[in-house]
PDB file of N, CA and C in Angstrom:
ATOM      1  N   UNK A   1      25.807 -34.134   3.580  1.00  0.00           N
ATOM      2  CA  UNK A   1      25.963 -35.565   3.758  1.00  0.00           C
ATOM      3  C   UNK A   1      27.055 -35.863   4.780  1.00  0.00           C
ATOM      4  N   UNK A   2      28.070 -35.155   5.075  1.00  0.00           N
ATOM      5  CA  UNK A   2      29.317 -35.069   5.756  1.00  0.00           C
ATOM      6  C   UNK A   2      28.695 -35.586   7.234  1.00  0.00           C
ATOM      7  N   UNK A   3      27.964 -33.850   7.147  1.00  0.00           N
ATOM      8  CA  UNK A   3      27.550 -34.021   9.151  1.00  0.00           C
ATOM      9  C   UNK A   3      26.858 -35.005   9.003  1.00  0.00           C
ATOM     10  N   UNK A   4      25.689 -35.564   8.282  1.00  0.00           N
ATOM     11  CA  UNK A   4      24.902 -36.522   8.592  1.00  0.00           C
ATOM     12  C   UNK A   4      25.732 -37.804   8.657  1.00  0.00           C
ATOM     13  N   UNK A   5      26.912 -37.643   8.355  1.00  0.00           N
ATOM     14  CA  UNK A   5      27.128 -39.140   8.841  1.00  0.00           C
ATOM     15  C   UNK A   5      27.846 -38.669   9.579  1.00  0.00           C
ATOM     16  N   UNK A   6      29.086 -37.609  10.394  1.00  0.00           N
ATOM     17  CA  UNK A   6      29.260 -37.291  11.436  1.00  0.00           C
ATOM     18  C   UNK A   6      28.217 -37.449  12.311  1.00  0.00           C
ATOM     19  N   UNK A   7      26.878 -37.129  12.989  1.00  0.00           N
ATOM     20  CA  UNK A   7      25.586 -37.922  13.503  1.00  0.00           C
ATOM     21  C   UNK A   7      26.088 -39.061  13.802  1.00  0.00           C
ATOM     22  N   UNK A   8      26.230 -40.448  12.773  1.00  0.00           N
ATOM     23  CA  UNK A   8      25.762 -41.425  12.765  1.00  0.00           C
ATOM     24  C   UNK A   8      27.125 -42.246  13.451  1.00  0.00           C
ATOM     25  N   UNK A   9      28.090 -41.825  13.072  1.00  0.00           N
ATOM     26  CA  UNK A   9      29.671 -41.753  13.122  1.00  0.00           C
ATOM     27  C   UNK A   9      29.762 -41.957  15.093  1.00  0.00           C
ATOM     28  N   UNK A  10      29.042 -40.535  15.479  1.00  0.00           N
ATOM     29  CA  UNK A  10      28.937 -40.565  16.888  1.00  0.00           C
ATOM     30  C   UNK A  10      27.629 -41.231  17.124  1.00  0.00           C
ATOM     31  N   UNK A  11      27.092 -41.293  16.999  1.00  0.00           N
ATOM     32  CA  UNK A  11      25.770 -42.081  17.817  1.00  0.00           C
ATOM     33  C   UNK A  11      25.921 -43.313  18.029  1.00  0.00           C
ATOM     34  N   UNK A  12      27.183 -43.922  17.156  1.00  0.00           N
ATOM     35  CA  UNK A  12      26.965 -45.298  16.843  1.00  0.00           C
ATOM     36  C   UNK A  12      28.339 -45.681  17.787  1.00  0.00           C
ATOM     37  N   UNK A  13      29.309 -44.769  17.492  1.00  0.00           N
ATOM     38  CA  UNK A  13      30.716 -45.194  18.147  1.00  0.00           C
ATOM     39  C   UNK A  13      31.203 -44.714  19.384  1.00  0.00           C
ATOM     40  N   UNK A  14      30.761 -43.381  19.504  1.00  0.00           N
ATOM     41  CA  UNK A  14      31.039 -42.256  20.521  1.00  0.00           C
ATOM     42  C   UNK A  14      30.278 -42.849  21.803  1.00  0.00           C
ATOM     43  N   UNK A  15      31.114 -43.119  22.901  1.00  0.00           N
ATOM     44  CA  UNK A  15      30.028 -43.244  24.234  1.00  0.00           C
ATOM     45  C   UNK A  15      31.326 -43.248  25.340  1.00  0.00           C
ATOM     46  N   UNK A  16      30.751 -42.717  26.513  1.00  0.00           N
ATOM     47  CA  UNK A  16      31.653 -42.495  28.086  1.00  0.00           C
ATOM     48  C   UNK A  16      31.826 -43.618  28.193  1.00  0.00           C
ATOM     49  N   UNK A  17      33.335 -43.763  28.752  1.00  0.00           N
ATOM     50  CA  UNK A  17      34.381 -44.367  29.631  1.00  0.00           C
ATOM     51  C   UNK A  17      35.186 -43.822  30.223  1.00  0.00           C
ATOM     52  N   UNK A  18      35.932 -44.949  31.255  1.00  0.00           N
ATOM     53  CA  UNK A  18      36.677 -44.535  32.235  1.00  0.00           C
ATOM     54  C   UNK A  18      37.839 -44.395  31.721  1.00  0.00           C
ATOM     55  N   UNK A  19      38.133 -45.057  30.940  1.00  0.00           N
ATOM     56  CA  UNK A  19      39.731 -45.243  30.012  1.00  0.00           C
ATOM     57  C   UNK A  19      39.741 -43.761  29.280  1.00  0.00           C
ATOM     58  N   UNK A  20      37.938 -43.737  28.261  1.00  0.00           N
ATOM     59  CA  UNK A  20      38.505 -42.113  27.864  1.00  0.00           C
ATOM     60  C   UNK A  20      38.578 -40.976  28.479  1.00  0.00           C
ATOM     61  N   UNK A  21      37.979 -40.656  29.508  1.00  0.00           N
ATOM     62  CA  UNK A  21      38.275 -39.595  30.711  1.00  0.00           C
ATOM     63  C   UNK A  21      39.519 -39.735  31.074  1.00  0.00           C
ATOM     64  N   UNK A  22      40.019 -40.869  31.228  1.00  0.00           N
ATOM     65  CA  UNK A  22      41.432 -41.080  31.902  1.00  0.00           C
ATOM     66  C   UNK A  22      42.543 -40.297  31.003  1.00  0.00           C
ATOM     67  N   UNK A  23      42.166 -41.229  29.665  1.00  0.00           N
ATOM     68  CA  UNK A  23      43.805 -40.511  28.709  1.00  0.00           C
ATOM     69  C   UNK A  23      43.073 -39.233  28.085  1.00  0.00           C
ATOM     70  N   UNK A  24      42.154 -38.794  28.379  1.00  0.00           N
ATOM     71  CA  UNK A  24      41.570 -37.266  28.240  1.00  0.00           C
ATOM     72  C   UNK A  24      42.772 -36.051  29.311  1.00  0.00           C
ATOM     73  N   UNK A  25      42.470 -36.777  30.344  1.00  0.00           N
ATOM     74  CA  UNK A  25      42.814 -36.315  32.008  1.00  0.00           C
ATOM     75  C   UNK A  25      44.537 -36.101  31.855  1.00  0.00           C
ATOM     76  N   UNK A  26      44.958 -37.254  30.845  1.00  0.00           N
ATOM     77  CA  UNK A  26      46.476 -37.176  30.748  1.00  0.00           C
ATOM     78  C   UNK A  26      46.942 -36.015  29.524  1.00  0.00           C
ATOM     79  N   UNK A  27      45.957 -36.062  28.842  1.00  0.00           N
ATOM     80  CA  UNK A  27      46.472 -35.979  27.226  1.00  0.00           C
ATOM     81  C   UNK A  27      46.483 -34.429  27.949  1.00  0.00           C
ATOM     82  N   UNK A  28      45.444 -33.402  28.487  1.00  0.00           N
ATOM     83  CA  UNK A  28      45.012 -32.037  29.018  1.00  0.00           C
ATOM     84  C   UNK A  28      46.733 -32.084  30.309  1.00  0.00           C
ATOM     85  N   UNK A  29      46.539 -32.532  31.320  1.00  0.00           N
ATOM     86  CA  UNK A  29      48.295 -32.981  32.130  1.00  0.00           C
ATOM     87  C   UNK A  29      49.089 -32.544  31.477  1.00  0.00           C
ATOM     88  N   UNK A  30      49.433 -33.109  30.354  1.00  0.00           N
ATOM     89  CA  UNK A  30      50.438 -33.154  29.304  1.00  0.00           C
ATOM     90  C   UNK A  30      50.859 -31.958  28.758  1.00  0.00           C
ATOM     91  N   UNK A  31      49.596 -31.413  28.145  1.00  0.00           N
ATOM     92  CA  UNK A  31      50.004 -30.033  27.373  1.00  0.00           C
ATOM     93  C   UNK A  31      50.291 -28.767  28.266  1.00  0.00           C
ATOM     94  N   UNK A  32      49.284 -28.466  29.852  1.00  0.00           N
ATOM     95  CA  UNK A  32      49.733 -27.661  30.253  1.00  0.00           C
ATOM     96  C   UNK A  32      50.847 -27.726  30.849  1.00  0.00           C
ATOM     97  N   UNK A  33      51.650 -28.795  31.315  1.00  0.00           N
ATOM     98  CA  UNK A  33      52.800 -28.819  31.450  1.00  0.00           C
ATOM     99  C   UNK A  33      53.889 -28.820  30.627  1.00  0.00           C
ATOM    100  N   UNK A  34      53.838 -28.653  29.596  1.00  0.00           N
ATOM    101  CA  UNK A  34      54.701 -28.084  27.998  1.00  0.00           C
ATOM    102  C   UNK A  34      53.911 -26.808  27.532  1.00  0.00           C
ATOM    103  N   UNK A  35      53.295 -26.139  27.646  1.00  0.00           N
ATOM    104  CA  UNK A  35      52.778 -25.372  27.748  1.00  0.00           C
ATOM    105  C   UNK A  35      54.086 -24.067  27.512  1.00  0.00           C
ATOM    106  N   UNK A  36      54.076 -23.429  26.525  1.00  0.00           N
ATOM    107  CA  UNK A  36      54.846 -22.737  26.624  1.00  0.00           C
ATOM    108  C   UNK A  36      54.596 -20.973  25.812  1.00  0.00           C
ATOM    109  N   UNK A  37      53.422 -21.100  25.729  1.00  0.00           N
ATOM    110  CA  UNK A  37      52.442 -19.880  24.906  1.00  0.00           C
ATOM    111  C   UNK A  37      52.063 -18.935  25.941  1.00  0.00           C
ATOM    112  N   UNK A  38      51.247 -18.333  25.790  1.00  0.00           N
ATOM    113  CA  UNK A  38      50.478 -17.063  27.279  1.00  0.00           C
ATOM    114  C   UNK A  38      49.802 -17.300  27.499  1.00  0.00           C
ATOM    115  N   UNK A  39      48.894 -18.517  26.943  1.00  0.00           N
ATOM    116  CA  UNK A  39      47.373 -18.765  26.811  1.00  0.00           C
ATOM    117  C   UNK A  39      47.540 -19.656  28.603  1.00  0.00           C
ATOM    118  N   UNK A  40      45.956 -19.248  29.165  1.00  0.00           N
ATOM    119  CA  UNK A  40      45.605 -20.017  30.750  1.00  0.00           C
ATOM    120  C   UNK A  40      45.792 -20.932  30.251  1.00  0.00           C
ATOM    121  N   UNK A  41      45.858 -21.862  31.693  1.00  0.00           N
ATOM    122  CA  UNK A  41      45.034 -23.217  31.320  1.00  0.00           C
ATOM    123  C   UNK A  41      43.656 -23.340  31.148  1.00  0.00           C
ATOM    124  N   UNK A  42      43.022 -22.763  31.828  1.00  0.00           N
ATOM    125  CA  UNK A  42      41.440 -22.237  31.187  1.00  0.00           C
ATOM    126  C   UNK A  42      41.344 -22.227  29.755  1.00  0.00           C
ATOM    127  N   UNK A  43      42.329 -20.896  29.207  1.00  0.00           N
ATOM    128  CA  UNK A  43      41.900 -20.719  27.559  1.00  0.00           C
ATOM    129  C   UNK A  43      42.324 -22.044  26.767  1.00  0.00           C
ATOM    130  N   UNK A  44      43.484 -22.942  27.243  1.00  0.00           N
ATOM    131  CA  UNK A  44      43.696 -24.375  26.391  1.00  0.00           C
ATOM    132  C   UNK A  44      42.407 -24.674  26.543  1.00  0.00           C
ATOM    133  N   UNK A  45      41.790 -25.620  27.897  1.00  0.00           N
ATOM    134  CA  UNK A  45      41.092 -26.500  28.033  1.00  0.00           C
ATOM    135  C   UNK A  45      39.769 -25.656  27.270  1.00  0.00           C
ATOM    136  N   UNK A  46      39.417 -24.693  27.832  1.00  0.00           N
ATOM    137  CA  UNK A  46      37.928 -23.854  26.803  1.00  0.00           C
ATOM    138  C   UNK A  46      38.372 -24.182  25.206  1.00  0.00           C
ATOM    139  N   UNK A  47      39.336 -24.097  24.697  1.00  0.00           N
ATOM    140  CA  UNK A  47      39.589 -24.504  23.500  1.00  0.00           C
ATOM    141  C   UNK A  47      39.286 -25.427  22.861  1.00  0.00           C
ATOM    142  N   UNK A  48      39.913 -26.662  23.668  1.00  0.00           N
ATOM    143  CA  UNK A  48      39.526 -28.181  23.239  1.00  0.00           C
ATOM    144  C   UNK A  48      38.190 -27.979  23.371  1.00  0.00           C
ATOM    145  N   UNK A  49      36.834 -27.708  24.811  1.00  0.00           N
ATOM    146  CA  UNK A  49      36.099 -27.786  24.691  1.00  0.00           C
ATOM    147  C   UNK A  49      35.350 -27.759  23.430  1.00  0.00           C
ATOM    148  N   UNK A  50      35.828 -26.153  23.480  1.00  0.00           N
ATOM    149  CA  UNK A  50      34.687 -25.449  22.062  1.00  0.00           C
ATOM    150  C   UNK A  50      34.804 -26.341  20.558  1.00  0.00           C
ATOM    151  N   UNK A  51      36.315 -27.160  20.451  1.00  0.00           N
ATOM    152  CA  UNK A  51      36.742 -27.453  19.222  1.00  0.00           C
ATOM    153  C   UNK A  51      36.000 -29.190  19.476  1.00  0.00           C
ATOM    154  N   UNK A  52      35.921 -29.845  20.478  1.00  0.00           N
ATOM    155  CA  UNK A  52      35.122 -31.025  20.517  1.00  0.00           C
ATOM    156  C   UNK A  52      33.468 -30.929  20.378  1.00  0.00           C
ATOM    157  N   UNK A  53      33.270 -29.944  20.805  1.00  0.00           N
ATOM    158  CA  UNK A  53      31.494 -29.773  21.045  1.00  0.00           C
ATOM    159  C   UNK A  53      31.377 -30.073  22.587  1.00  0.00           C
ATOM    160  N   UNK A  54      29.967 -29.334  22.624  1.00  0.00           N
ATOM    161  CA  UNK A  54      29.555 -29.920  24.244  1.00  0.00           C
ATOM    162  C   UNK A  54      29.657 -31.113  24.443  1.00  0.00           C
ATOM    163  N   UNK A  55      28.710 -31.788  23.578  1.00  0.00           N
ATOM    164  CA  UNK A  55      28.459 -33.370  23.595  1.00  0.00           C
ATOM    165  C   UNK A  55      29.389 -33.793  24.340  1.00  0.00           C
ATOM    166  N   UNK A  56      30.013 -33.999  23.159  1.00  0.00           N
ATOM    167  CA  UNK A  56      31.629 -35.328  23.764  1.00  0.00           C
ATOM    168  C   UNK A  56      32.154 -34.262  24.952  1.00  0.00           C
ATOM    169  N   UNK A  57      32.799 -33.072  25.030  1.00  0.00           N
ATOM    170  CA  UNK A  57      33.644 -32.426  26.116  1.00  0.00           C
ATOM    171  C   UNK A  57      32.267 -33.000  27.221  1.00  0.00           C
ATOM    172  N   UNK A  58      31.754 -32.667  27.580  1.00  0.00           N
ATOM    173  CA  UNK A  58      30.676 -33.481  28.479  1.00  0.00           C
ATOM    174  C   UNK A  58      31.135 -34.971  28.694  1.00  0.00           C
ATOM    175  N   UNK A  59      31.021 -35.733  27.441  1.00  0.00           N
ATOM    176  CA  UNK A  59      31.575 -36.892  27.775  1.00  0.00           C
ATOM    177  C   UNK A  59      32.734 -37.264  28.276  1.00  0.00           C
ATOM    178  N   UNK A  60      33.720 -36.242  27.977  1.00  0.00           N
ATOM    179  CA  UNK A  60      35.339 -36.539  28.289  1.00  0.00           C
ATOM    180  C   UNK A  60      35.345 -36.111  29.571  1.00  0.00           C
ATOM    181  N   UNK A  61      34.112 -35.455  30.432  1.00  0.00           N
ATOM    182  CA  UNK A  61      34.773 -34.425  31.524  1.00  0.00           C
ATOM    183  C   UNK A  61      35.198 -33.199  31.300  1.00  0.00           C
ATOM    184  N   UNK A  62      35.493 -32.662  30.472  1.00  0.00           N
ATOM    185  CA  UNK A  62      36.254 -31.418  30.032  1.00  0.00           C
ATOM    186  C   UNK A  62      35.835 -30.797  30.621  1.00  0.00           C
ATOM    187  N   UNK A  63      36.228 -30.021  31.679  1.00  0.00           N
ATOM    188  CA  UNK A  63      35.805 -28.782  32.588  1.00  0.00           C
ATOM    189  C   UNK A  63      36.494 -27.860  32.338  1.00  0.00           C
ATOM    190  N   UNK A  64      36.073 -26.891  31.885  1.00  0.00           N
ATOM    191  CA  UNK A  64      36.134 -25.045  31.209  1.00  0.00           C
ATOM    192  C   UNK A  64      35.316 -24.393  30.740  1.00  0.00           C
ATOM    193  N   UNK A  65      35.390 -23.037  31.333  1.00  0.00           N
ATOM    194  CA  UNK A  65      34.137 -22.297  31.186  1.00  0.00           C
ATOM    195  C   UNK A  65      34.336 -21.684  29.513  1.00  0.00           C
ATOM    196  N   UNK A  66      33.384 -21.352  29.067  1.00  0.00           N
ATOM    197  CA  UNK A  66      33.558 -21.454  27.365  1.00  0.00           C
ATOM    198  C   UNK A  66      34.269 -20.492  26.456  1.00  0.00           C
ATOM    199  N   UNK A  67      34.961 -20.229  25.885  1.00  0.00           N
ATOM    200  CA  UNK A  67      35.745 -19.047  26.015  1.00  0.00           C
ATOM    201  C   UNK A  67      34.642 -17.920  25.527  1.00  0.00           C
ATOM    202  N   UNK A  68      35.258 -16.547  25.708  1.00  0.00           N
ATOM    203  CA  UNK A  68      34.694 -15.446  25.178  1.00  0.00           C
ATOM    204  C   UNK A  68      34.041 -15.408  23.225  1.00  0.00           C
ATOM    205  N   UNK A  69      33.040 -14.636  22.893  1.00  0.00           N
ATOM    206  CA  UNK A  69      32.924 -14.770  21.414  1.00  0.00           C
ATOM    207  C   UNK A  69      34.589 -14.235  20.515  1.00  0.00           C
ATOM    208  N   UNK A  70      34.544 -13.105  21.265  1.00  0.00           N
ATOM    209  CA  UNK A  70      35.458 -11.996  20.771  1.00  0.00           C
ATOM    210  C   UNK A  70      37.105 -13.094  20.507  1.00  0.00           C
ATOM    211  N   UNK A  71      37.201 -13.953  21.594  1.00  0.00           N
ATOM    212  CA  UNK A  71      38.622 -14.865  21.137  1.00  0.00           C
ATOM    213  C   UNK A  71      38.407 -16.122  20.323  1.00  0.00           C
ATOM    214  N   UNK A  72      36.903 -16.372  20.265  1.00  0.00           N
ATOM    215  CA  UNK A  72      36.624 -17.311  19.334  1.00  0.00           C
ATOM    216  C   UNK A  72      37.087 -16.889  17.711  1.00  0.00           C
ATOM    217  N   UNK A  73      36.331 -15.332  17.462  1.00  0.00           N
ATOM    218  CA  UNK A  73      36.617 -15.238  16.253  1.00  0.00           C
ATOM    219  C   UNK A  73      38.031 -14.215  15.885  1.00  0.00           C
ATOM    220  N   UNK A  74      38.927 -14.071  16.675  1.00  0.00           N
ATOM    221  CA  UNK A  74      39.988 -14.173  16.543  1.00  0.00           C
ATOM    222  C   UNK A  74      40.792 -14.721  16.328  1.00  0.00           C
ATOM    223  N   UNK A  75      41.178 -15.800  16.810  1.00  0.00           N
ATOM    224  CA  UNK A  75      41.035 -17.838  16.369  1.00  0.00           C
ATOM    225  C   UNK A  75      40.589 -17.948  15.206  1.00  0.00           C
ATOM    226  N   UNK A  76      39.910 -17.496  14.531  1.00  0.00           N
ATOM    227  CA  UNK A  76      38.720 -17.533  12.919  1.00  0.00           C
ATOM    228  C   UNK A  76      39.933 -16.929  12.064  1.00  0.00           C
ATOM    229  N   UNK A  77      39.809 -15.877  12.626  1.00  0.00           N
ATOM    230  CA  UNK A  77      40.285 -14.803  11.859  1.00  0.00           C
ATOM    231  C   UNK A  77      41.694 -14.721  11.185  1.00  0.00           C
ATOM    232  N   UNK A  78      42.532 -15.355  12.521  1.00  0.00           N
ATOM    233  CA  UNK A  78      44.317 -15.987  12.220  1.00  0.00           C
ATOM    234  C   UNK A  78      44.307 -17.067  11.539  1.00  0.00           C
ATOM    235  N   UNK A  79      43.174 -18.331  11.365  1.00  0.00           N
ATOM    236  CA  UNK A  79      43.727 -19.130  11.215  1.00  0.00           C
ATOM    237  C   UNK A  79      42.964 -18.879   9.350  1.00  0.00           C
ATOM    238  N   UNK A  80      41.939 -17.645   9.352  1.00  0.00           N
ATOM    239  CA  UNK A  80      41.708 -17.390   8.140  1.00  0.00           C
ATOM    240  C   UNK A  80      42.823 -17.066   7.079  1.00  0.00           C
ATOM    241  N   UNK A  81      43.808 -16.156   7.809  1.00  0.00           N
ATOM    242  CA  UNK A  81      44.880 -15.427   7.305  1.00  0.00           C
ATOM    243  C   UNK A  81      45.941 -16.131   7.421  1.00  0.00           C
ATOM    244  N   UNK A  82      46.299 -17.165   7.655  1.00  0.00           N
ATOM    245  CA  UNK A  82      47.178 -17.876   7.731  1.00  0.00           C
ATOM    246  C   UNK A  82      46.992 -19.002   6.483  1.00  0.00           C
ATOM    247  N   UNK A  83      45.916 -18.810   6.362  1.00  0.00           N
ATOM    248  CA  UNK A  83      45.873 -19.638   4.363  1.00  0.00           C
ATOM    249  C   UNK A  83      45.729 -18.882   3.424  1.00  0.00           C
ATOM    250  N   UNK A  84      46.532 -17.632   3.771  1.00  0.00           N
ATOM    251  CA  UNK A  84      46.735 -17.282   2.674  1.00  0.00           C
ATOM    252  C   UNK A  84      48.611 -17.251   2.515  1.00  0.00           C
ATOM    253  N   UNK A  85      49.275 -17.727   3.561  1.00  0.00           N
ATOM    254  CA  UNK A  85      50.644 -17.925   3.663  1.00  0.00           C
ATOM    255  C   UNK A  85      51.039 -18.738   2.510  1.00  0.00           C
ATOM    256  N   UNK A  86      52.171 -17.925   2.111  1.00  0.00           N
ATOM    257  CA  UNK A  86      52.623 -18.874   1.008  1.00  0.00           C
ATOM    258  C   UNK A  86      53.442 -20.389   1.402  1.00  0.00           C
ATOM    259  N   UNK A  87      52.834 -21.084   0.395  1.00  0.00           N
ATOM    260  CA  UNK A  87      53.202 -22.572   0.793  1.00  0.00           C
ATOM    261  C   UNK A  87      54.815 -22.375   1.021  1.00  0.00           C
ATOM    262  N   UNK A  88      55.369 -23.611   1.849  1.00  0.00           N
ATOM    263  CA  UNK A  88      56.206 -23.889   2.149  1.00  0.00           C
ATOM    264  C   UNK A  88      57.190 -25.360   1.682  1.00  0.00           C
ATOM    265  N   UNK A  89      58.103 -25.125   2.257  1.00  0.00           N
ATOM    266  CA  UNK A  89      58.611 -26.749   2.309  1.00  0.00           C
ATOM    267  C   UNK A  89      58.049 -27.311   3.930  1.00  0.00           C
ATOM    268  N   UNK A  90      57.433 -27.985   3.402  1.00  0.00           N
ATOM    269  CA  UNK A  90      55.873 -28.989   4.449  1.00  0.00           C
ATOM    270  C   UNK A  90      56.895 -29.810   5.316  1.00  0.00           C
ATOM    271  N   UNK A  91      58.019 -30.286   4.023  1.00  0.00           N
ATOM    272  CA  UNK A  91      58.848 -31.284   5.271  1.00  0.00           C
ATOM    273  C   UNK A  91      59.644 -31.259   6.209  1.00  0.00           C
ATOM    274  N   UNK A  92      60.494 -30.088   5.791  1.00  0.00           N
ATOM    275  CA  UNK A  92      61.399 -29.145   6.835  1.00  0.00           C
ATOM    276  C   UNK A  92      60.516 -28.370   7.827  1.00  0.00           C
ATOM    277  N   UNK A  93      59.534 -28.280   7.458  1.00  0.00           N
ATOM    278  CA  UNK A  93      58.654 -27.532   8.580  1.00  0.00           C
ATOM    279  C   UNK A  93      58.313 -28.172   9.801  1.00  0.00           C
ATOM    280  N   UNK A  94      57.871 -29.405   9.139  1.00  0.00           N
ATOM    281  CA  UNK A  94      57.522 -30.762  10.368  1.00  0.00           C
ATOM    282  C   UNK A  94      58.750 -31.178  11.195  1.00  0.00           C
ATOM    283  N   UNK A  95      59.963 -31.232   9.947  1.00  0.00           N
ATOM    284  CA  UNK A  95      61.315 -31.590  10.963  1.00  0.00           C
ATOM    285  C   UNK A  95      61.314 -30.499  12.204  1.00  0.00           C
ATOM    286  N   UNK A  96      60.765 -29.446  11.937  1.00  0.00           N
ATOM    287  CA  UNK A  96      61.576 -28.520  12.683  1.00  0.00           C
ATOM    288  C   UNK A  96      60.224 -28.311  13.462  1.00  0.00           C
ATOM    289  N   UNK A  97      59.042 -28.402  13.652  1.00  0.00           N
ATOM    290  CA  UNK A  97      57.978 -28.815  14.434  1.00  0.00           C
ATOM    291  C   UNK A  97      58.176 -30.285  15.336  1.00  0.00           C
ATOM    292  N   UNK A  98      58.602 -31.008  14.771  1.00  0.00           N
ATOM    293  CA  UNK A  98      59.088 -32.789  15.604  1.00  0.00           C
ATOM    294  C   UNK A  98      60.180 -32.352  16.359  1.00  0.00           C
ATOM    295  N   UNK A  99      61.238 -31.674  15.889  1.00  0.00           N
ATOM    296  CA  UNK A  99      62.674 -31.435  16.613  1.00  0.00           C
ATOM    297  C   UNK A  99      62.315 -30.675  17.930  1.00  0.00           C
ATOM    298  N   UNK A 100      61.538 -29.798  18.011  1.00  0.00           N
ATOM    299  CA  UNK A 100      61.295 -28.889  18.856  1.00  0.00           C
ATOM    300  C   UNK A 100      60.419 -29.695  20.351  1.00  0.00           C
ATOM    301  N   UNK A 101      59.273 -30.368  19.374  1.00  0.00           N
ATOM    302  CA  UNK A 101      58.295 -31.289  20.453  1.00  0.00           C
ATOM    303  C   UNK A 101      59.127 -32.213  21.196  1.00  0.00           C
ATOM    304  N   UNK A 102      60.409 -32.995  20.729  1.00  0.00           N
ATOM    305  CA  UNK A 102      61.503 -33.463  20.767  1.00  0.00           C
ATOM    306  C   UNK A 102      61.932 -32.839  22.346  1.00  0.00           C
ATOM    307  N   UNK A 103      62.447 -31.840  22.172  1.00  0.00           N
ATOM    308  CA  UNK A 103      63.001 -31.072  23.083  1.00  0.00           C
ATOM    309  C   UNK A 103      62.189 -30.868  24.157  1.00  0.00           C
ATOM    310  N   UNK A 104      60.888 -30.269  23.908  1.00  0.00           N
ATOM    311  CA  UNK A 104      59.844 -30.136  25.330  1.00  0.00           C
ATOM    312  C   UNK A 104      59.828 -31.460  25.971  1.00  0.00           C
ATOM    313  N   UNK A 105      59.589 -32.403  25.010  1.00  0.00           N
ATOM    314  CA  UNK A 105      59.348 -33.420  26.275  1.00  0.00           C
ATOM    315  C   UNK A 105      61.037 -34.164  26.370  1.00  0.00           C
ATOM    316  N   UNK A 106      61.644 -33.741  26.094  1.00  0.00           N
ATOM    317  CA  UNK A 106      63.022 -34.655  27.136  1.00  0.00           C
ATOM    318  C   UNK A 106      63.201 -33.013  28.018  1.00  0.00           C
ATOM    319  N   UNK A 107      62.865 -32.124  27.873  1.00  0.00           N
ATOM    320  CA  UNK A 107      62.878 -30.937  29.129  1.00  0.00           C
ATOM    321  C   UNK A 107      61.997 -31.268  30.297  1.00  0.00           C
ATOM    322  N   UNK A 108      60.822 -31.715  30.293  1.00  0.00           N
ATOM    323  CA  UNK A 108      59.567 -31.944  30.669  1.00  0.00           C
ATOM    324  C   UNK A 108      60.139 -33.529  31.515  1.00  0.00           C
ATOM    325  N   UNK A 109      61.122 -33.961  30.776  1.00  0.00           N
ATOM    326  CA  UNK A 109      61.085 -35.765  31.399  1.00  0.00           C
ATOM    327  C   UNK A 109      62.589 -35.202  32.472  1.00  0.00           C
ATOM    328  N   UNK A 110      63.390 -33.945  32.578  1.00  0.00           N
ATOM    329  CA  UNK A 110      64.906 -33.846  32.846  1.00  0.00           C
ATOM    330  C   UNK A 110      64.601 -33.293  34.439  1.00  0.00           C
ATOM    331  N   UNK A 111      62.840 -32.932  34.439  1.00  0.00           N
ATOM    332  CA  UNK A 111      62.353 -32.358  35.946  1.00  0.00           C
ATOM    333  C   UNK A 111      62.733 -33.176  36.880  1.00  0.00           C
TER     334      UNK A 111
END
């Protein structure tokens, strides 16, 4: 029942613009320039692709070639094993996830 109204969800709401290509165009800008992992800019943008669907990445523009199977389910595989991490304190985690994002972008704004 989920996807079927995911379907209906997009058929009904989902459609191209210039505004969403635009803050698509910024939001993709944005990250590879904070960018601070090993991953291309290829493997980000193939990422978002694969994680939006063709559909919409089509709609947004998203240009990247699709990533490999083999790093898809590697991606599977970490983010399988990573629920099995024992819970945490959620809120200190975020402080210290916000504090950090904090920092990239007043580094990112000091260029």
């Amino acid at each position: 029942m989920a996807q079927q109204l995911d379907k209906v969800i997009k058929k009904r709401q989902f459609s191209q613009s210039d505004h969403g290509k635009e803050l698509t165009r910024s939001l993709i800008d944005h990250i590879l320039k904070v960018n601070k992992s090993k991953a291309s800019a290829q493997e980000i943008v193939g990422l978002m692709r694969y994680l939006l669907g063709t559909e919409i990445a089509d709609m947004l523009e998203i240009e990247a070639p699709d990533l490999p199977g083999y790093k898809i389910s590697l991606l599977r595989t970490i983010n399988y094993l990573k629920g099995f991490q024992r819970a945490g304190d959620f809120k200190q985690a975020y402080r210290l996830g916000y504090a950090k994002f904090k920092k990239q972008s007043a580094e990112h704004h000091n260029y």
